[in-house]
N, C-alpha and C. Protein backbone atom coordinates (compact mmCIF):
# COMPACT_ATOMS: atom_id res chain seq x y z
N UNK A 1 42.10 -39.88 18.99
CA UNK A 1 43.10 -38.84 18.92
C UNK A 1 44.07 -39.15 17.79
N UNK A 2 44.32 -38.68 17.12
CA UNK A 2 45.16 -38.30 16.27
C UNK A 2 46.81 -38.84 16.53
N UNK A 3 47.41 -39.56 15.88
CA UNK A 3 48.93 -39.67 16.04
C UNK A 3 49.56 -38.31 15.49
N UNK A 4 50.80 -38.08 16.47
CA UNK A 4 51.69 -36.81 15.72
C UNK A 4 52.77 -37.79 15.43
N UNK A 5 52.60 -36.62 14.25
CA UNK A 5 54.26 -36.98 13.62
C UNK A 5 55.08 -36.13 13.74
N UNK A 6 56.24 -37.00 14.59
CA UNK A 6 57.36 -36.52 15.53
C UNK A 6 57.80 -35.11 14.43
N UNK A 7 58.90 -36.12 13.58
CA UNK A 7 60.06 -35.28 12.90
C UNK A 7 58.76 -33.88 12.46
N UNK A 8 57.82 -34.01 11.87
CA UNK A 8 56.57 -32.75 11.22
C UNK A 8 56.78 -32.00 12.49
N UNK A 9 56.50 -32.42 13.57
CA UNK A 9 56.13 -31.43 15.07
C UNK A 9 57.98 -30.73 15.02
N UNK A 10 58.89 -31.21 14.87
CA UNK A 10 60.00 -30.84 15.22
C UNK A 10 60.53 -29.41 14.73
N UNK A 11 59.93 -29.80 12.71
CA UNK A 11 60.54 -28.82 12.02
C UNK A 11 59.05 -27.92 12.75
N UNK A 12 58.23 -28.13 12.51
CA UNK A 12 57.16 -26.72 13.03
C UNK A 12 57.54 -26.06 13.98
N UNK A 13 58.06 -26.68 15.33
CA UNK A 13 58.41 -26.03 16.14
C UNK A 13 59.51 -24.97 15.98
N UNK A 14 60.48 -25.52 15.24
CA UNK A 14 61.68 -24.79 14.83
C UNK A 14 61.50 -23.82 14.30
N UNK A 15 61.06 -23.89 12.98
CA UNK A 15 60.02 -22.89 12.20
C UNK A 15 59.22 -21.52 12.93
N UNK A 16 58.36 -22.17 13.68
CA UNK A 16 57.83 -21.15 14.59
C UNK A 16 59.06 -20.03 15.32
N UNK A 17 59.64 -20.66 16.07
CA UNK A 17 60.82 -20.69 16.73
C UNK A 17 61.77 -19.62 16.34
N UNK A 18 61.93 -19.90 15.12
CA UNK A 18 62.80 -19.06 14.34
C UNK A 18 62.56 -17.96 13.42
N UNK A 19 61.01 -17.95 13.37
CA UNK A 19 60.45 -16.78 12.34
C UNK A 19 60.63 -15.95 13.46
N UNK A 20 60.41 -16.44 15.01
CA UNK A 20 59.94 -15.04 16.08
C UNK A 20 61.56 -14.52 16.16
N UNK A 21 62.58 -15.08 16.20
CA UNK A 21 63.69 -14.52 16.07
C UNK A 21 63.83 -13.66 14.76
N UNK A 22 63.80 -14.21 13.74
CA UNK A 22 63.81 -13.44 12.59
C UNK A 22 62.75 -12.04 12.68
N UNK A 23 61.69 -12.28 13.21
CA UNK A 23 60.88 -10.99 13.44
C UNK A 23 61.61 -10.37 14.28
N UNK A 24 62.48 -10.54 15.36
CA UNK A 24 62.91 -9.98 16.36
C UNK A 24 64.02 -9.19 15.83
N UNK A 25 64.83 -9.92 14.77
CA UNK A 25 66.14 -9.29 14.15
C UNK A 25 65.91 -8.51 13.38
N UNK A 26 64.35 -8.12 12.20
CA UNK A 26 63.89 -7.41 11.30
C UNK A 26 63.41 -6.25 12.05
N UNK A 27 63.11 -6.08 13.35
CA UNK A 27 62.72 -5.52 13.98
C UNK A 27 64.11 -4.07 14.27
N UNK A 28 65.23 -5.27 15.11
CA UNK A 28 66.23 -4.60 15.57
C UNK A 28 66.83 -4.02 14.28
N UNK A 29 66.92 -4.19 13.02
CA UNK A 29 67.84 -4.42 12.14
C UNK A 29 67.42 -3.71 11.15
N UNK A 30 66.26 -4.01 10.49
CA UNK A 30 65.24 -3.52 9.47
C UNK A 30 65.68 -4.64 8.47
N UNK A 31 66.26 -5.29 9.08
CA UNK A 31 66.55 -6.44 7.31
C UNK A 31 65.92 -7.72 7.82
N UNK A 32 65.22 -8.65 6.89
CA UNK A 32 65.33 -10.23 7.17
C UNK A 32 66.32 -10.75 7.35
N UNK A 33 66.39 -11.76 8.56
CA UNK A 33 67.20 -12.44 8.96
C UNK A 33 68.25 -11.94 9.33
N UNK A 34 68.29 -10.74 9.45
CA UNK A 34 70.21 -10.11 9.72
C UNK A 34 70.32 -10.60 11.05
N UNK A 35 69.55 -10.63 11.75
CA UNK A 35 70.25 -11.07 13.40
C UNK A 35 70.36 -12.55 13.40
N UNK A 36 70.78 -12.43 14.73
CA UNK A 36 71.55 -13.76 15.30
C UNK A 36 70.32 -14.61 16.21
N UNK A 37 69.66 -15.65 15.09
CA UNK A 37 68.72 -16.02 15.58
C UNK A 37 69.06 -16.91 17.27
N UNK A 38 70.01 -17.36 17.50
CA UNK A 38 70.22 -18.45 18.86
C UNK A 38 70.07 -17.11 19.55
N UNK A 39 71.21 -15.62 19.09
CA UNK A 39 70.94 -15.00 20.49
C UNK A 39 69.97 -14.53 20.80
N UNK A 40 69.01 -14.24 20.18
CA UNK A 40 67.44 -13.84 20.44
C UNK A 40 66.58 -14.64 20.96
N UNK A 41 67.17 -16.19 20.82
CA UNK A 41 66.27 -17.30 21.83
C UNK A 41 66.81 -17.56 22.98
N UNK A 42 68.04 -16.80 23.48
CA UNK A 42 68.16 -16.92 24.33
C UNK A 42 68.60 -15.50 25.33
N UNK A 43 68.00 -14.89 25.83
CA UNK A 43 68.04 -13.54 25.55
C UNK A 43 68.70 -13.45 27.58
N UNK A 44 69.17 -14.43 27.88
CA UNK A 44 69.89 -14.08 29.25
C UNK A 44 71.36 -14.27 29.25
N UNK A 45 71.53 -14.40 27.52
CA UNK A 45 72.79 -14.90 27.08
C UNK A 45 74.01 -15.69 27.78
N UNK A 46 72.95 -16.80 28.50
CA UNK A 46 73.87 -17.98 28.47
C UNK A 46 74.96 -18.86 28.33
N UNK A 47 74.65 -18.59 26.65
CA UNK A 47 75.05 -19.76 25.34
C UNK A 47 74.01 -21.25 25.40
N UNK A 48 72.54 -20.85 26.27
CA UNK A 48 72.23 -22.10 25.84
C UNK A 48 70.27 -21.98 25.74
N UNK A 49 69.77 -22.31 25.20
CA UNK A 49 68.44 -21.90 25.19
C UNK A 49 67.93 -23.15 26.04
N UNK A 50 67.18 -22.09 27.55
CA UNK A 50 66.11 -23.44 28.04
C UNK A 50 64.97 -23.50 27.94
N UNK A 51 63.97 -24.80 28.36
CA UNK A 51 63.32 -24.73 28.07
C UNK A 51 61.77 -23.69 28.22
N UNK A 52 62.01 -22.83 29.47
CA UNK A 52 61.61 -21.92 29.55
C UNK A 52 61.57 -20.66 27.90
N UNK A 53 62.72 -20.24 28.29
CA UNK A 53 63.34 -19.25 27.35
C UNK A 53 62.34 -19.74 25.57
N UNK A 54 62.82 -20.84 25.38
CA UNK A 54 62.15 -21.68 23.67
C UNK A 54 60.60 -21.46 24.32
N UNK A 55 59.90 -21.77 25.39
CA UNK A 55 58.39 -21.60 25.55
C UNK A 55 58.04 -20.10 24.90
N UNK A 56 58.63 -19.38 25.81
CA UNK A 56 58.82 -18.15 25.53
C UNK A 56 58.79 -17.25 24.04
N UNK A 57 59.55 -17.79 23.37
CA UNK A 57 59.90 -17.64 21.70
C UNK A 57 58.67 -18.37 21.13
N UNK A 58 57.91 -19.22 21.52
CA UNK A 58 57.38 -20.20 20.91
C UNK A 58 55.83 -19.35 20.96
N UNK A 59 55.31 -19.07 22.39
CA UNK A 59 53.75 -18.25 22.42
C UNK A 59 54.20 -17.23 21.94
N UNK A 60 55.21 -16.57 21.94
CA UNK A 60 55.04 -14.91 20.75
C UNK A 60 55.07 -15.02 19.54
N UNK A 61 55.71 -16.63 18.89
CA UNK A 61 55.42 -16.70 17.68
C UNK A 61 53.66 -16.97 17.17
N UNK A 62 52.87 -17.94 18.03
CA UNK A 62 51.82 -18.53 17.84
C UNK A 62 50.93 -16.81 17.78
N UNK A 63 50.73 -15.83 18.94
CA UNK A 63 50.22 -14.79 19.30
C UNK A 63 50.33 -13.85 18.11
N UNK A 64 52.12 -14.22 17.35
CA UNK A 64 51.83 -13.41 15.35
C UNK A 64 51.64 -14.04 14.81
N UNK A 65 51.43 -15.22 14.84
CA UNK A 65 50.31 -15.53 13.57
C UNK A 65 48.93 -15.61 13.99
N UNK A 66 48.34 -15.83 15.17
CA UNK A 66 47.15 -15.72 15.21
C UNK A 66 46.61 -14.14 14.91
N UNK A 67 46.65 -13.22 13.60
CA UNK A 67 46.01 -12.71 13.25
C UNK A 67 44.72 -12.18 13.54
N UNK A 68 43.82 -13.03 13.58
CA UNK A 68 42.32 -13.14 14.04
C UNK A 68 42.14 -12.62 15.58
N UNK A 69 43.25 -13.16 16.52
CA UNK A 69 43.07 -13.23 17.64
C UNK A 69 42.37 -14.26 18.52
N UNK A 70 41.69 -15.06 18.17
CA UNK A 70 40.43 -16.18 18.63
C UNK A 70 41.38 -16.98 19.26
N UNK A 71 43.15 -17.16 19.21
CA UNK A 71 42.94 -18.68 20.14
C UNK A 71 43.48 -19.35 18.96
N UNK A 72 43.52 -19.35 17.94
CA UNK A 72 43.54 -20.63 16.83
C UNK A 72 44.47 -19.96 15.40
N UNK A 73 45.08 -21.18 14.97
CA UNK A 73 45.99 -20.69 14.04
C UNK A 73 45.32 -21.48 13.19
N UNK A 74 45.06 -20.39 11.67
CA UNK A 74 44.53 -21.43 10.50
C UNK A 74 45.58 -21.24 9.35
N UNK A 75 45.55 -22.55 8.38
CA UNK A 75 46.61 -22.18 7.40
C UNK A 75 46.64 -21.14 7.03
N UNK A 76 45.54 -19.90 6.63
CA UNK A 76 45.81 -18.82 5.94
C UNK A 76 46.99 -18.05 6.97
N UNK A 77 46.28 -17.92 8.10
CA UNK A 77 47.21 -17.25 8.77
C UNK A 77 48.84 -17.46 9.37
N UNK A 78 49.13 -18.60 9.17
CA UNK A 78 50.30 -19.45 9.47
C UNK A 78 51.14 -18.92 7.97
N UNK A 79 50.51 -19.03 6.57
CA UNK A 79 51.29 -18.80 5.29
C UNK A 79 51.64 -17.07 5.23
N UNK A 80 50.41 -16.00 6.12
CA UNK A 80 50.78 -14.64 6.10
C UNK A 80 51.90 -14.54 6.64
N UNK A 81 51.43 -15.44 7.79
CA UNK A 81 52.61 -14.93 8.84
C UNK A 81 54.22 -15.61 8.31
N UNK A 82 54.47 -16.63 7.87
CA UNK A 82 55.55 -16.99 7.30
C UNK A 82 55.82 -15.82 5.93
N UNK A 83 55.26 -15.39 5.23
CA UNK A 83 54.90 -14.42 4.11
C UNK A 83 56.03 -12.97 4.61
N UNK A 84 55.19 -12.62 5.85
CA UNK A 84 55.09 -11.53 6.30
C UNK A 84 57.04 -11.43 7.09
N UNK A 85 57.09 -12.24 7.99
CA UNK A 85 58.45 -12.62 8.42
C UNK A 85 59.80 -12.85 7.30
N UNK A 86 59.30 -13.86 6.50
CA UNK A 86 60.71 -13.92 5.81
C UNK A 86 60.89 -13.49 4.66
N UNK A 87 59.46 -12.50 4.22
CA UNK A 87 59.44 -11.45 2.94
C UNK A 87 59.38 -12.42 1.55
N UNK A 88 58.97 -13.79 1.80
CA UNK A 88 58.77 -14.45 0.65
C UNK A 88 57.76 -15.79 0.69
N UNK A 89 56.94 -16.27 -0.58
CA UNK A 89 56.27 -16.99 -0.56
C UNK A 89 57.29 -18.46 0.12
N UNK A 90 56.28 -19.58 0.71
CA UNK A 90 57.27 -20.87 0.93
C UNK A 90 57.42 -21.62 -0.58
N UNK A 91 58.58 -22.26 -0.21
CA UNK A 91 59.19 -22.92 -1.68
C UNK A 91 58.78 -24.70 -1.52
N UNK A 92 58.58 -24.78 -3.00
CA UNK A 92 58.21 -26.08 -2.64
C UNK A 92 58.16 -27.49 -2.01
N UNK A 93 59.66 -27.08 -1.73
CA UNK A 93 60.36 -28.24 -0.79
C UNK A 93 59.54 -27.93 0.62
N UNK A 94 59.42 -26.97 1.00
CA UNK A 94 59.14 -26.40 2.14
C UNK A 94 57.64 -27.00 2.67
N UNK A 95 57.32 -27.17 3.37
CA UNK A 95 55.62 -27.90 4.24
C UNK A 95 55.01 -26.86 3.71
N UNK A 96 53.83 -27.07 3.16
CA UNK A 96 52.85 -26.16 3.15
C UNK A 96 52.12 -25.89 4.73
N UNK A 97 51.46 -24.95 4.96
CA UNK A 97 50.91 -24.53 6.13
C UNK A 97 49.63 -25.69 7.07
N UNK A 98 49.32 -26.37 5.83
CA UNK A 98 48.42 -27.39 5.77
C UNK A 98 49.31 -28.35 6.50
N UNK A 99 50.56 -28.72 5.92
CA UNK A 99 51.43 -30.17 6.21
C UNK A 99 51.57 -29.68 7.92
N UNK A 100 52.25 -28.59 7.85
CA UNK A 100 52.91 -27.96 9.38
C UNK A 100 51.45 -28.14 10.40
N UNK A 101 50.51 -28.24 9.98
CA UNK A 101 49.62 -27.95 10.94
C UNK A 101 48.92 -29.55 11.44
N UNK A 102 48.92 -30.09 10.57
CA UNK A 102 48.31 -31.33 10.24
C UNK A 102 49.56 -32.44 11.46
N UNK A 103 50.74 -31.61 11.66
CA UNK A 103 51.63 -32.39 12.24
C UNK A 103 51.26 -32.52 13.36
N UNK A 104 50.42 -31.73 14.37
CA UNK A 104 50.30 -31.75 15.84
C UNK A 104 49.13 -31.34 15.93
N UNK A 105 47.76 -31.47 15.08
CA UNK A 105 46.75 -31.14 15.13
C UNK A 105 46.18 -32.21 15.90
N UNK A 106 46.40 -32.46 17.05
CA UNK A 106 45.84 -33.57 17.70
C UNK A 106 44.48 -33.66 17.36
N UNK A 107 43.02 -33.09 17.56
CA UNK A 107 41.84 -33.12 16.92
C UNK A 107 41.68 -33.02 15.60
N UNK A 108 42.60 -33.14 14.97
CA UNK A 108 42.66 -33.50 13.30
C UNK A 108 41.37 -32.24 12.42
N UNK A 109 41.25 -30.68 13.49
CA UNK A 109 40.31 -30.24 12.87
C UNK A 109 40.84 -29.18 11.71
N UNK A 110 41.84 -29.11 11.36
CA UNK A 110 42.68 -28.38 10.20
C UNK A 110 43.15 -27.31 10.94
N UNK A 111 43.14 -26.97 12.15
CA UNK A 111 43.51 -25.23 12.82
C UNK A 111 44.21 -25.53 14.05
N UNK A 112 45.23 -24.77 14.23
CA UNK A 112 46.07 -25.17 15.35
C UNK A 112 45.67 -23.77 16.63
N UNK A 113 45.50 -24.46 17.57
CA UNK A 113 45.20 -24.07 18.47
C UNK A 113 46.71 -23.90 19.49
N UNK A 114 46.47 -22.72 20.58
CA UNK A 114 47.52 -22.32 21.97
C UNK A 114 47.69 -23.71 21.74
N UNK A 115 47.52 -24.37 22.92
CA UNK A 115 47.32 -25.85 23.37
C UNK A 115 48.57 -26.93 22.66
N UNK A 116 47.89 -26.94 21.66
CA UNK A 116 48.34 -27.76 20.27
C UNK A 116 49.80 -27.44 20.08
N UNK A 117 49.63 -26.24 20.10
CA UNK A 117 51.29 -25.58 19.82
C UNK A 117 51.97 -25.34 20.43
N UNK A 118 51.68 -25.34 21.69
CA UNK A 118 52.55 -25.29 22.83
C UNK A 118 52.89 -26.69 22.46
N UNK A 119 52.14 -27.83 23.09
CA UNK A 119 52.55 -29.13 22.88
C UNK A 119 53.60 -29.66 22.26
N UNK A 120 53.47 -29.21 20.62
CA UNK A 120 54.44 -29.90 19.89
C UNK A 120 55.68 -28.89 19.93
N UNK A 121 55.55 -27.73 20.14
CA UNK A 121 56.88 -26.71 20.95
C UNK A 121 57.54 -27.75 21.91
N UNK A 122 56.74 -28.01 22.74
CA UNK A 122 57.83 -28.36 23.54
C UNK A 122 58.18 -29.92 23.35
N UNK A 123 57.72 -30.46 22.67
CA UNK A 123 58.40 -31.87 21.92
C UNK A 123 59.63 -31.68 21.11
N UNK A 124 59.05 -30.90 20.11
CA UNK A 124 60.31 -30.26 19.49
C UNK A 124 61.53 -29.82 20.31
N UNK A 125 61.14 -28.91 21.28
CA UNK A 125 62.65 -28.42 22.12
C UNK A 125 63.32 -29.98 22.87
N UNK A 126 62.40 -31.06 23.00
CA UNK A 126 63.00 -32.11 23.59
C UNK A 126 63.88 -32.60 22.54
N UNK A 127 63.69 -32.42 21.09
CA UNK A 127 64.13 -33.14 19.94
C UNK A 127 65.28 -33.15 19.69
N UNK A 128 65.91 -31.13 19.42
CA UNK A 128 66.40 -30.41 19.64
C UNK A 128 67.69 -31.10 20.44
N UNK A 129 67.45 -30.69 21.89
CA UNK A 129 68.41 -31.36 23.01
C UNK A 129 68.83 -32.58 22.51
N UNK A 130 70.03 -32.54 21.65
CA UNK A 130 70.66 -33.89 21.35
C UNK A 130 71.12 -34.27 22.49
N UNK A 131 71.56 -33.88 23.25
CA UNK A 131 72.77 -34.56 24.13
C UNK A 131 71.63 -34.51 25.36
N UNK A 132 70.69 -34.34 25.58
CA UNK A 132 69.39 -34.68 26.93
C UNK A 132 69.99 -33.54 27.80
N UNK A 133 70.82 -32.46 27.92
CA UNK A 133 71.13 -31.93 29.49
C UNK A 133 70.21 -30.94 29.37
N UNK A 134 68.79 -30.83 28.55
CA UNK A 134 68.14 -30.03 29.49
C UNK A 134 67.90 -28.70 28.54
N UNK A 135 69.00 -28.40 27.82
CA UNK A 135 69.00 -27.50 27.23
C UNK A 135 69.37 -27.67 25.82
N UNK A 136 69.50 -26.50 24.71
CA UNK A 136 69.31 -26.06 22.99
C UNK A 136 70.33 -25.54 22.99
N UNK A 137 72.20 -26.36 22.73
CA UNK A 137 72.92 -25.43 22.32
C UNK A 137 72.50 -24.85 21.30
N UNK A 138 73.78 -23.64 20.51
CA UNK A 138 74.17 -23.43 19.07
C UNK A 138 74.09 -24.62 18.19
N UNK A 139 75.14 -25.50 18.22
CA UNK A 139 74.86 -26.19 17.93
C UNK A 139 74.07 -27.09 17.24
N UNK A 140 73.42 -27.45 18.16
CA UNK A 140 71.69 -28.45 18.52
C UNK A 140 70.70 -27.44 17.14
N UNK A 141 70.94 -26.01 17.69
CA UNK A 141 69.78 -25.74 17.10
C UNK A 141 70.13 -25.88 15.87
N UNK A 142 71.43 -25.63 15.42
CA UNK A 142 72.01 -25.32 13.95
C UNK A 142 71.86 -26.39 13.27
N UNK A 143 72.11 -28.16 13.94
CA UNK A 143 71.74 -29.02 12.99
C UNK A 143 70.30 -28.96 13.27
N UNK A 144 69.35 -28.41 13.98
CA UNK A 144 67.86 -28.53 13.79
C UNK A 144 67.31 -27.27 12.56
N UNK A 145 68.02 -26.43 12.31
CA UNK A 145 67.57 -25.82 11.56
C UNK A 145 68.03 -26.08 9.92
N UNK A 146 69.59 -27.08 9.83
CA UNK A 146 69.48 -27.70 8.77
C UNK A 146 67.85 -28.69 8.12
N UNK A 147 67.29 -28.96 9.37
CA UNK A 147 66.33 -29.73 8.75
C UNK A 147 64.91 -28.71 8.55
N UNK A 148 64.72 -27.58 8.87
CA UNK A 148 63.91 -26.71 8.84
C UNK A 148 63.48 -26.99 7.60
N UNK A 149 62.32 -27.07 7.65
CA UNK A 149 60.72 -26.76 6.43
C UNK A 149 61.35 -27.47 5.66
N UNK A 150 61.75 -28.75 5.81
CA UNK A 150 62.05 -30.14 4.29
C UNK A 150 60.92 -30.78 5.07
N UNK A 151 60.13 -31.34 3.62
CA UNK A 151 59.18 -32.14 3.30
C UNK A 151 59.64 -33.90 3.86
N UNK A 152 58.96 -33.94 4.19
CA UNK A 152 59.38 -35.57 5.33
C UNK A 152 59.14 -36.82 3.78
N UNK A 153 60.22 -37.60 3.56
CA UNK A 153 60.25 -37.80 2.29
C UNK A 153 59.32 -39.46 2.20
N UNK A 154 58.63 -39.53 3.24
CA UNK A 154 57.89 -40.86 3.56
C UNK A 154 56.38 -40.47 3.28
């Protein structure tokens, strides 16, 4: 089996995480990114995303990019779907679809599968929870999304 790499699984998750908000706000809004990505992950408005709620955000993101439908996310479809959401190619700093996938590809077969992505989803939301109570402030997520799609410099 394959080792994951933590911090790679973290930003993917986030990533994921946050395009389905951003789809959610382009949706409500007609613009990229105009909404308020925490309040869309947490949509019982709280102030705190659990881990339910992030599962939640996490299979509707996997379900738009799986394109194909089969079950399985392949880089092509992971780069549309990032393409398609934030209306622009990724920048170089940014993981290629290859790096993001390669992070929690436990069978090391290049395609991320439900399974797979649930998995490192919910590693990530553990990551997330700085302070352990369980839950994703504002906060939490805001320094997790400072680290969003940077290239792991090791």
């Amino acid at each position: 089996m394959k080792r994951t790499n933590w911090s790679g699984a973290l930003v993917l998750g986030l990533a994921c995480g946050l395009a389905v908000a951003c789809e959610d706000a382009r949706t409500a809004d007609s613009k990229p990114g105009s909404g308020d990505h925490f309040k869309m992950m947490d949509p019982n408005g709280d102030g705190k995303i659990s881990p339910e709620e992030h599962a939640e955000v996490t299979a509707r993101m996997f379900a738009q990019m799986d394109a194909s439908g089969d079950g399985r996310v392949t880089a092509a479809e992971m780069t549309a779907g990032h393409e398609r959401v934030s209306g622009r190619k990724p920048e170089k700093s940014e993981m290629s679809a290859e790096e993001k996938i390669r992070t929690i590809d436990t069978d090391a077969d290049g395609v991320l599968t439900a399974d797979e992505h649930r998995a490192g989803s919910r590693m990530m939301f553990e990551r997330l929870d700085a302070d352990r109570d369980g839950f994703v402030s504002r906060e939490e997520l805001e320094a997790g999304h400072a680290m969003k799609m940077r290239k792991d410099p090791q």
